[in-house]
N, C-alpha and C. Protein backbone atom coordinates (compact mmCIF):
# COMPACT_ATOMS: atom_id res chain seq x y z
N UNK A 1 137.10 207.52 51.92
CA UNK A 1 136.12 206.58 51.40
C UNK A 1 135.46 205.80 52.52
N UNK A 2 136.40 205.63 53.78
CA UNK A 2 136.06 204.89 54.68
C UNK A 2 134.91 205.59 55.42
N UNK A 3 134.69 206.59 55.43
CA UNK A 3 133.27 207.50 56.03
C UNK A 3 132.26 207.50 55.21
N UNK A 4 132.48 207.03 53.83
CA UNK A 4 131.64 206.68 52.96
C UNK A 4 130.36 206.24 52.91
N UNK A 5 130.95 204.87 54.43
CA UNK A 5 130.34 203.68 54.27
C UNK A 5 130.19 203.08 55.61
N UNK A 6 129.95 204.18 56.66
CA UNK A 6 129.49 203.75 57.80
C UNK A 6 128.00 203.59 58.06
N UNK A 7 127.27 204.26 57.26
CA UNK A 7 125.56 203.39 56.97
C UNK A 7 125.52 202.43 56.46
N UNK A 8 126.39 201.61 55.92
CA UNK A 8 125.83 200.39 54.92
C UNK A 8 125.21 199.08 56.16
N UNK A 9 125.83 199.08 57.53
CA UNK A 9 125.37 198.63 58.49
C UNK A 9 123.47 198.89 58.08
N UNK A 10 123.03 199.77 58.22
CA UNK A 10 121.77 200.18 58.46
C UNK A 10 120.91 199.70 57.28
N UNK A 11 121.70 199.17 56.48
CA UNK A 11 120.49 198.83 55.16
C UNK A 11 121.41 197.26 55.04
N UNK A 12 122.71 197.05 55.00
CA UNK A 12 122.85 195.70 54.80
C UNK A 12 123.18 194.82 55.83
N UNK A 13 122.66 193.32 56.10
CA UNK A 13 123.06 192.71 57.12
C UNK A 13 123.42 191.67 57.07
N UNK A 14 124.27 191.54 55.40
CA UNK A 14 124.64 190.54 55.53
C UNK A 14 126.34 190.80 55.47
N UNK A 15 127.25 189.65 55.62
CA UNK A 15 128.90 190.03 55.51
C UNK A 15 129.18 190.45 54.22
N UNK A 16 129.73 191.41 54.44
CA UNK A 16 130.52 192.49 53.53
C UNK A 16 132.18 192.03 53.56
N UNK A 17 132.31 191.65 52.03
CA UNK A 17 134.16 191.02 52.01
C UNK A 17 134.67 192.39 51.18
N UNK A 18 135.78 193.01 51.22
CA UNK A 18 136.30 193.91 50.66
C UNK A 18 137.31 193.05 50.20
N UNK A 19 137.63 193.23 48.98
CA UNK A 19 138.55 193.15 48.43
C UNK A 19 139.60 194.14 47.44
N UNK A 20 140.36 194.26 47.89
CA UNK A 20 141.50 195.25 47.64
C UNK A 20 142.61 194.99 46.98
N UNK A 21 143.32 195.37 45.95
CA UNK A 21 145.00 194.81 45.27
C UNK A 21 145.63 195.23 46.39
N UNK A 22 145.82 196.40 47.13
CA UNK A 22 147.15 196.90 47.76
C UNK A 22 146.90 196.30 49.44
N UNK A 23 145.79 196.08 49.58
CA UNK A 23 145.35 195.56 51.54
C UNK A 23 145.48 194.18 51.74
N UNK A 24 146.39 193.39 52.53
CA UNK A 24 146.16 192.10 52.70
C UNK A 24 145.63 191.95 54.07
N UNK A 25 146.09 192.92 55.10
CA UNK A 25 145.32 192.59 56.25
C UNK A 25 144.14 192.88 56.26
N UNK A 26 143.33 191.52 57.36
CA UNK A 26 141.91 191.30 57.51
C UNK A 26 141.12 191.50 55.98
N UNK A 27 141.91 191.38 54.69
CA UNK A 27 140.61 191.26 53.86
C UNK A 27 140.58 189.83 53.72
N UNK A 28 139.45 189.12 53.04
CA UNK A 28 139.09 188.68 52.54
C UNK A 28 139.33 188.35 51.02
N UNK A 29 139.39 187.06 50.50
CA UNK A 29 140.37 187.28 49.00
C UNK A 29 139.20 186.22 48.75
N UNK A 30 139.41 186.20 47.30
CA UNK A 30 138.40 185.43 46.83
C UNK A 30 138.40 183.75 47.10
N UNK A 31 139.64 183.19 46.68
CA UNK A 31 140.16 181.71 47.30
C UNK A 31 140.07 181.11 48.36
N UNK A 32 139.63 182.39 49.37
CA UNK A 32 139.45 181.83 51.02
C UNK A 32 138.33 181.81 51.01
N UNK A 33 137.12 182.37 50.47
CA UNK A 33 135.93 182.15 50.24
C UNK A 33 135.41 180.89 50.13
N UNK A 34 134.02 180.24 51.07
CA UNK A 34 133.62 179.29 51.37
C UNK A 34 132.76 178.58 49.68
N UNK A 35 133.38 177.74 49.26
CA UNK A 35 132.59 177.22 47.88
C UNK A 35 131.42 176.10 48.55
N UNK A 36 130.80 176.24 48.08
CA UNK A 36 129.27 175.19 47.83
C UNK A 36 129.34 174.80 46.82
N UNK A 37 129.47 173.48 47.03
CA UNK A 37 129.09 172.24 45.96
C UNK A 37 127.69 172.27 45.96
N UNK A 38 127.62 172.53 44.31
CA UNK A 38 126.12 172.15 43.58
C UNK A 38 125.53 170.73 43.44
N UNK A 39 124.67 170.13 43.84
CA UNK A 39 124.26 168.61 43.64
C UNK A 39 123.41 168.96 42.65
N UNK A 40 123.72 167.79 41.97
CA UNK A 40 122.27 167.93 40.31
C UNK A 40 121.17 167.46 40.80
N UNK A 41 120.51 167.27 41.84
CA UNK A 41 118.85 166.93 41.64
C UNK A 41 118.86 167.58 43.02
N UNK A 42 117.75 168.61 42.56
CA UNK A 42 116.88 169.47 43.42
C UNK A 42 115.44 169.05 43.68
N UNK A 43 115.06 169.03 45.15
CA UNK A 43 113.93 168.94 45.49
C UNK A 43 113.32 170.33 46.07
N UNK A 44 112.23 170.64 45.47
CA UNK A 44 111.76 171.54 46.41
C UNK A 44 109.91 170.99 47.08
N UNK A 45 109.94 171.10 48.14
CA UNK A 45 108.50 170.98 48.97
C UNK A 45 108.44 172.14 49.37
N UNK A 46 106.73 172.32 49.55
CA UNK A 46 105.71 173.21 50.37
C UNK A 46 105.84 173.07 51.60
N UNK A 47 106.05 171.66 51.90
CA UNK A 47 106.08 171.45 53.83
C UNK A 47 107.60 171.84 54.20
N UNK A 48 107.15 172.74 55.29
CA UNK A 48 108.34 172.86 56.07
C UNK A 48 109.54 171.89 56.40
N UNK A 49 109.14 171.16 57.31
CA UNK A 49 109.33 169.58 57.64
C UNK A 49 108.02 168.75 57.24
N UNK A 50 108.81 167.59 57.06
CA UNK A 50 107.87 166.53 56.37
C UNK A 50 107.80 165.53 57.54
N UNK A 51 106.59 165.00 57.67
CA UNK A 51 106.15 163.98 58.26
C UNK A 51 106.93 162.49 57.39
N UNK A 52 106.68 161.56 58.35
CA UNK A 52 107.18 160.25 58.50
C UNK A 52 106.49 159.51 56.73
N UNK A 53 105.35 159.68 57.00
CA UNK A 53 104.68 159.24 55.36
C UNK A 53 104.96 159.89 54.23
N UNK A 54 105.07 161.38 54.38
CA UNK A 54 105.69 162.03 53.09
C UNK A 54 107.35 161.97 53.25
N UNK A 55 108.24 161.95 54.16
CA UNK A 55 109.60 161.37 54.05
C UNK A 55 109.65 160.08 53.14
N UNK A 56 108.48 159.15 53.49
CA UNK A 56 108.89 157.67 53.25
C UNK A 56 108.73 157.74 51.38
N UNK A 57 107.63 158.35 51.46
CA UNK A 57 106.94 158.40 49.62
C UNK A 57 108.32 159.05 49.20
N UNK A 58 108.81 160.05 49.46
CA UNK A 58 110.02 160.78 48.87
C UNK A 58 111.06 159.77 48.52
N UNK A 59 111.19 159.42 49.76
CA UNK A 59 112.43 158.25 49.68
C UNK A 59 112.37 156.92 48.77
N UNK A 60 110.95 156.55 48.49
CA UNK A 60 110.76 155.99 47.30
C UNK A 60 110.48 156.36 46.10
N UNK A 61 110.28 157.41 45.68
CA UNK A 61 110.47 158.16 44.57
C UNK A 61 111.90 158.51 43.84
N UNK A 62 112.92 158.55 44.86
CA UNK A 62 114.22 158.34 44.90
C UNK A 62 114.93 157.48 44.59
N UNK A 63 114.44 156.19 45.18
CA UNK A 63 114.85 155.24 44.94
C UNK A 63 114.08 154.19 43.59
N UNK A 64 113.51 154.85 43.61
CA UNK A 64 112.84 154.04 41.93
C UNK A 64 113.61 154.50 41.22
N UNK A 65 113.82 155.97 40.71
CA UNK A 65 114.46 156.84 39.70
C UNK A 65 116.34 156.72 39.96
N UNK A 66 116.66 156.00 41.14
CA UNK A 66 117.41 155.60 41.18
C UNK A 66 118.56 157.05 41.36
N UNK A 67 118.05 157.75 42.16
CA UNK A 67 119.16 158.86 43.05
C UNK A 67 119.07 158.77 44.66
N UNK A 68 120.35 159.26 44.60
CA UNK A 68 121.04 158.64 45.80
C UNK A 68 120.97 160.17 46.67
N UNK A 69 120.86 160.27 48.25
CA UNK A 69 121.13 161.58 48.88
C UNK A 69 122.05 162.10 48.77
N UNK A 70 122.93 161.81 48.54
CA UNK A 70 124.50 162.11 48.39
C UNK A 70 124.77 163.18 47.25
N UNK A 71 123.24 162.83 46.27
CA UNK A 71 123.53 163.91 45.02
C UNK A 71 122.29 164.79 45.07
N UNK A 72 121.44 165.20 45.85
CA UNK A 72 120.48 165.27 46.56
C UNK A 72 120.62 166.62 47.24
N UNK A 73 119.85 168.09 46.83
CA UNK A 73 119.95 168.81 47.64
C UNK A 73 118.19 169.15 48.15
N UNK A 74 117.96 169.15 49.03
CA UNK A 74 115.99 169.36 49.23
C UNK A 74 116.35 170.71 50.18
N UNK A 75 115.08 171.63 49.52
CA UNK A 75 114.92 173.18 49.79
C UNK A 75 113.39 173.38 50.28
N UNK A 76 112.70 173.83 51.02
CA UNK A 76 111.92 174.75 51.20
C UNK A 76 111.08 175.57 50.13
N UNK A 77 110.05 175.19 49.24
CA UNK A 77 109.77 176.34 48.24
C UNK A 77 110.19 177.78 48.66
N UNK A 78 109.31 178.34 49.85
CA UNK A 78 109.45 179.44 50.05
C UNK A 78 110.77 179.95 50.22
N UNK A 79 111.79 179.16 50.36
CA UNK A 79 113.37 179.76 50.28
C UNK A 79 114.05 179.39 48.85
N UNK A 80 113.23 179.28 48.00
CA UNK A 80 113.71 179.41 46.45
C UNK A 80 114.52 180.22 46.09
N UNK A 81 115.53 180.31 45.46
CA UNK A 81 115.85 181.94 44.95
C UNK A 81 116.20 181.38 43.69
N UNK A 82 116.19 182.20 42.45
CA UNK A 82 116.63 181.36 41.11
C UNK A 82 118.21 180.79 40.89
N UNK A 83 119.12 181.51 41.67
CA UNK A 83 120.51 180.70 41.83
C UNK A 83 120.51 179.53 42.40
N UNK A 84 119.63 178.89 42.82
CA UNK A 84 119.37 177.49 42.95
C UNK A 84 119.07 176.67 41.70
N UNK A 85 119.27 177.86 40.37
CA UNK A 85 118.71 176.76 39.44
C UNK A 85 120.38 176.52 38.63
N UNK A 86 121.57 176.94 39.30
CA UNK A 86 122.99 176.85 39.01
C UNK A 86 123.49 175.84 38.95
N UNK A 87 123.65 174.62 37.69
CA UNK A 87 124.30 173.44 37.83
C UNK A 87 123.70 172.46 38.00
N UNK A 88 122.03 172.03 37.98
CA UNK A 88 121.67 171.43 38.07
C UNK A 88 121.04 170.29 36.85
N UNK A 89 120.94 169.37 36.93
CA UNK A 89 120.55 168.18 35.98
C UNK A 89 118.76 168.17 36.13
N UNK A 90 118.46 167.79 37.51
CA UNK A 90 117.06 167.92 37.58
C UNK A 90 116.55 168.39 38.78
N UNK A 91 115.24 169.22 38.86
CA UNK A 91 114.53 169.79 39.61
C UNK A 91 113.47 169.28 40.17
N UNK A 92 112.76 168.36 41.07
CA UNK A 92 111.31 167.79 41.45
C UNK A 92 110.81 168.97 42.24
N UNK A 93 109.84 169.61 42.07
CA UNK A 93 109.19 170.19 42.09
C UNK A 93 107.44 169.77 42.86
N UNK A 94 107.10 170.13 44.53
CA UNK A 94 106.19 169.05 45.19
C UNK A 94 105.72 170.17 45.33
N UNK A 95 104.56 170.72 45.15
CA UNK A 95 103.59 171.74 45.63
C UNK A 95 102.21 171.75 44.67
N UNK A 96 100.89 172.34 45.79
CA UNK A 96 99.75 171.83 45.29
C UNK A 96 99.09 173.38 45.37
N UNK A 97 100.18 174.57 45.80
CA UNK A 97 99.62 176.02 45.63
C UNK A 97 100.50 176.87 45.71
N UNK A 98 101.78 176.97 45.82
CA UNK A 98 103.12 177.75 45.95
C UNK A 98 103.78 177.35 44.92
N UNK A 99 104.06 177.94 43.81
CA UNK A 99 105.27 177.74 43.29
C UNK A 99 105.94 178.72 42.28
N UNK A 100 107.28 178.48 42.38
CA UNK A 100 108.38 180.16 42.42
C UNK A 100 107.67 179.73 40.65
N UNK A 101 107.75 181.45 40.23
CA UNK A 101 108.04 182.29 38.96
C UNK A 101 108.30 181.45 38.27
N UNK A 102 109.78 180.86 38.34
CA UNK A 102 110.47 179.99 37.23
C UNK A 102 109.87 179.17 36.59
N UNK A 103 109.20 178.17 37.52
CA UNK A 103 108.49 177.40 36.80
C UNK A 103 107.12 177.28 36.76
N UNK A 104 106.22 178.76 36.29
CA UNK A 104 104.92 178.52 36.70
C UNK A 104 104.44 178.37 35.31
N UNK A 105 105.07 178.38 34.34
CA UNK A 105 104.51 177.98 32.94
C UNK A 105 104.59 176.14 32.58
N UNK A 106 105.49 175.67 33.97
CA UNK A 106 105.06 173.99 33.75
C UNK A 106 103.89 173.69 34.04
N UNK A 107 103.38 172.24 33.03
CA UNK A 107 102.55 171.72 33.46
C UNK A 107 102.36 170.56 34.13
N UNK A 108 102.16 170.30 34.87
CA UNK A 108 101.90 169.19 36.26
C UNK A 108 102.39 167.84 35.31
N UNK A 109 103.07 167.03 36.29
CA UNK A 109 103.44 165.79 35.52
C UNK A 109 104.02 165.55 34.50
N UNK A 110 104.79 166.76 34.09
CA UNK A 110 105.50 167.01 32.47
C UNK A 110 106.93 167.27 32.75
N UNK A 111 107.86 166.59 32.72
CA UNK A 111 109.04 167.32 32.79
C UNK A 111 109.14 167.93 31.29
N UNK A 112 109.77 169.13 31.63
CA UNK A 112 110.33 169.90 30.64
C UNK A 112 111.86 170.32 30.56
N UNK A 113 112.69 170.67 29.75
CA UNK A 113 113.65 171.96 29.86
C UNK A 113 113.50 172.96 30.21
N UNK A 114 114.63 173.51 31.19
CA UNK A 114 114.12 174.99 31.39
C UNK A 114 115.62 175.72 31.15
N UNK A 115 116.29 174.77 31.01
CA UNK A 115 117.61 175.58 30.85
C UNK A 115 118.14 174.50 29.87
N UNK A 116 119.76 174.34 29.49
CA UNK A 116 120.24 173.52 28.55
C UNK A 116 120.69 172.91 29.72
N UNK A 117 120.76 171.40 30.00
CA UNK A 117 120.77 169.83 30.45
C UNK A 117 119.85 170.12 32.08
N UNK A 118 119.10 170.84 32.08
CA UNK A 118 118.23 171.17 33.45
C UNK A 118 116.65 170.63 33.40
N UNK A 119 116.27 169.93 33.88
CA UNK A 119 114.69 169.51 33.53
C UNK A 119 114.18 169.60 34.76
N UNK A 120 113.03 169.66 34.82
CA UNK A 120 111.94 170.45 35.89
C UNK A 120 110.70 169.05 35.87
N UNK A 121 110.10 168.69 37.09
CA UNK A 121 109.21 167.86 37.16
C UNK A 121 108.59 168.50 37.77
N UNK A 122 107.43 169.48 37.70
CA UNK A 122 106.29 169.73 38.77
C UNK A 122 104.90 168.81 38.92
N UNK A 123 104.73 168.67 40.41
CA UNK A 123 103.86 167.58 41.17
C UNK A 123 103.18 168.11 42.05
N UNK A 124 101.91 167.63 42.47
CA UNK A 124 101.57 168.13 42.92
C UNK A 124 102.24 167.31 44.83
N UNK A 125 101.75 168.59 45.87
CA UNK A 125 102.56 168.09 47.18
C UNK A 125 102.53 166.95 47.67
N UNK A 126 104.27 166.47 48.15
CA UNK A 126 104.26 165.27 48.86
C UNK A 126 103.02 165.13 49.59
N UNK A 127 102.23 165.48 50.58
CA UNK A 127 101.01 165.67 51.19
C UNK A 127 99.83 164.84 50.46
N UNK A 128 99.67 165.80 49.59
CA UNK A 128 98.70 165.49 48.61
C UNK A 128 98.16 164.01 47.92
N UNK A 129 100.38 163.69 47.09
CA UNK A 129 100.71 162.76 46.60
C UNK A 129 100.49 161.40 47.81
N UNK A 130 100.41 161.07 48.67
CA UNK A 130 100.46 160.28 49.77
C UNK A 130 99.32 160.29 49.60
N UNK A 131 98.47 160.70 49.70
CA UNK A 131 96.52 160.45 49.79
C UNK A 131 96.20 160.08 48.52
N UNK A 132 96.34 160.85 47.79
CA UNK A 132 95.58 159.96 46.32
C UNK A 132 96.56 159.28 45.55
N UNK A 133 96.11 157.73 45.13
CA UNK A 133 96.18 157.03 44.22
C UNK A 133 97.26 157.26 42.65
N UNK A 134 95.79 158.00 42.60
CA UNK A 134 95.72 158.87 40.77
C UNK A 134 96.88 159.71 40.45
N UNK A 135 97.22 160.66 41.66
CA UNK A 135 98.35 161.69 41.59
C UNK A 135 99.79 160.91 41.24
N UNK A 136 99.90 160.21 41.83
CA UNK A 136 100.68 159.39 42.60
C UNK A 136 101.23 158.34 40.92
N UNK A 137 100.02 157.89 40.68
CA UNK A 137 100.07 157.31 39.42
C UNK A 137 100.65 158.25 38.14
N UNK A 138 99.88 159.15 38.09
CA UNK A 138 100.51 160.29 36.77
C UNK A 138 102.06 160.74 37.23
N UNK A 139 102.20 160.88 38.48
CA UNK A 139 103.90 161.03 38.76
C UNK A 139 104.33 160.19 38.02
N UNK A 140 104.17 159.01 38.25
CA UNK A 140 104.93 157.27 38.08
C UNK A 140 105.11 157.36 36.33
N UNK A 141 104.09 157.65 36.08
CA UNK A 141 103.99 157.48 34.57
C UNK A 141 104.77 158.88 34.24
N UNK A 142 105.19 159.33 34.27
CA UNK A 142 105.98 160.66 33.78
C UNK A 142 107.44 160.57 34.16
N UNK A 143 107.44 159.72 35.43
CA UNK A 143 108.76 159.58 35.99
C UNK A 143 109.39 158.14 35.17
N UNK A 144 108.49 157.43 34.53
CA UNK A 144 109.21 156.25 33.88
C UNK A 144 109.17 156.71 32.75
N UNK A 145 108.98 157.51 32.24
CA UNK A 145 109.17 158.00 30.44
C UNK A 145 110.26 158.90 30.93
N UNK A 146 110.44 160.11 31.63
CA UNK A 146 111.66 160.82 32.07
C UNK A 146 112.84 159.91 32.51
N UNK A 147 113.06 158.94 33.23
CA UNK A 147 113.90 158.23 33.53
C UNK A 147 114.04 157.05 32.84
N UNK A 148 113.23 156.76 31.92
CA UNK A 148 113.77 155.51 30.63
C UNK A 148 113.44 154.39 31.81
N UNK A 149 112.79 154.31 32.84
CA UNK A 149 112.48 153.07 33.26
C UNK A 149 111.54 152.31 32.68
């Protein structure tokens, strides 16, 4: 079997754990496996890194709605994958022309359900949100009916 599987190098590159009943040396078992803690509020942005003004707006958006970093995971749109939507309470959602599959049937400023206890806020980008007023305002007003403020 072991000649089986000397191409899998050539098509896969990521670590390969074998797990076996009868092999204990050098495998891999499931319990030694590295767990990731899920945080319930997901951010995703368009900007790579964020500038000093869209950090600051974030950080007050945070702190109005009253979450803390600690429960806080922020992603990259373009590194979305839908197992990011595993365990989560809520999703903010900052983009003004990218945004994953999952949630392209939201509408701007609406949280919705997308799963059972998972809600989705799409906005348009921190970027964006920092320059206009108006944007900025329809967040506020969606974010105080979503958060009972």
């Amino acid at each position: 079997m072991k000649e089986d599987l000397f191409f899998l190098p050539l098509f896969i590159t990521e670590k390969i754990y074998v797990i076996a009943k009868d092999e204990e040396v050098g495998i891999a078992h499931l319990a030694d496996l590295p767990k990731q803690e899920t945080k319930p509020f997901l951010i995703l942005h368009e900007e790579n890194s964020l500038p000093v003004a869209q950090e600051e707006l974030l950080a007050n958006i945070l702190k109005a709605v009253s979450i803390s970093s600690d429960k806080l995971e922020r992603l990259f749109i373009g590194d979305f994958q839908p197992i990011n939507l595993a365990s989560r309470k809520f999703i903010f959602v900052f983009s003004s022309a990218k945004i994953p599959p999952a949630f392209a049937q939201i509408e701007k400023n609406k949280a919705r359900e997308i799963t059972e206890g998972t809600q989705v806020i799409y906005s348009d980008s921190l970027t964006d949100l920092a320059g206009d007023k108006q944007k900025k305002l329809a967040l506020w007003a969606e974010l105080k009916r979503t958060f009972s403020l």
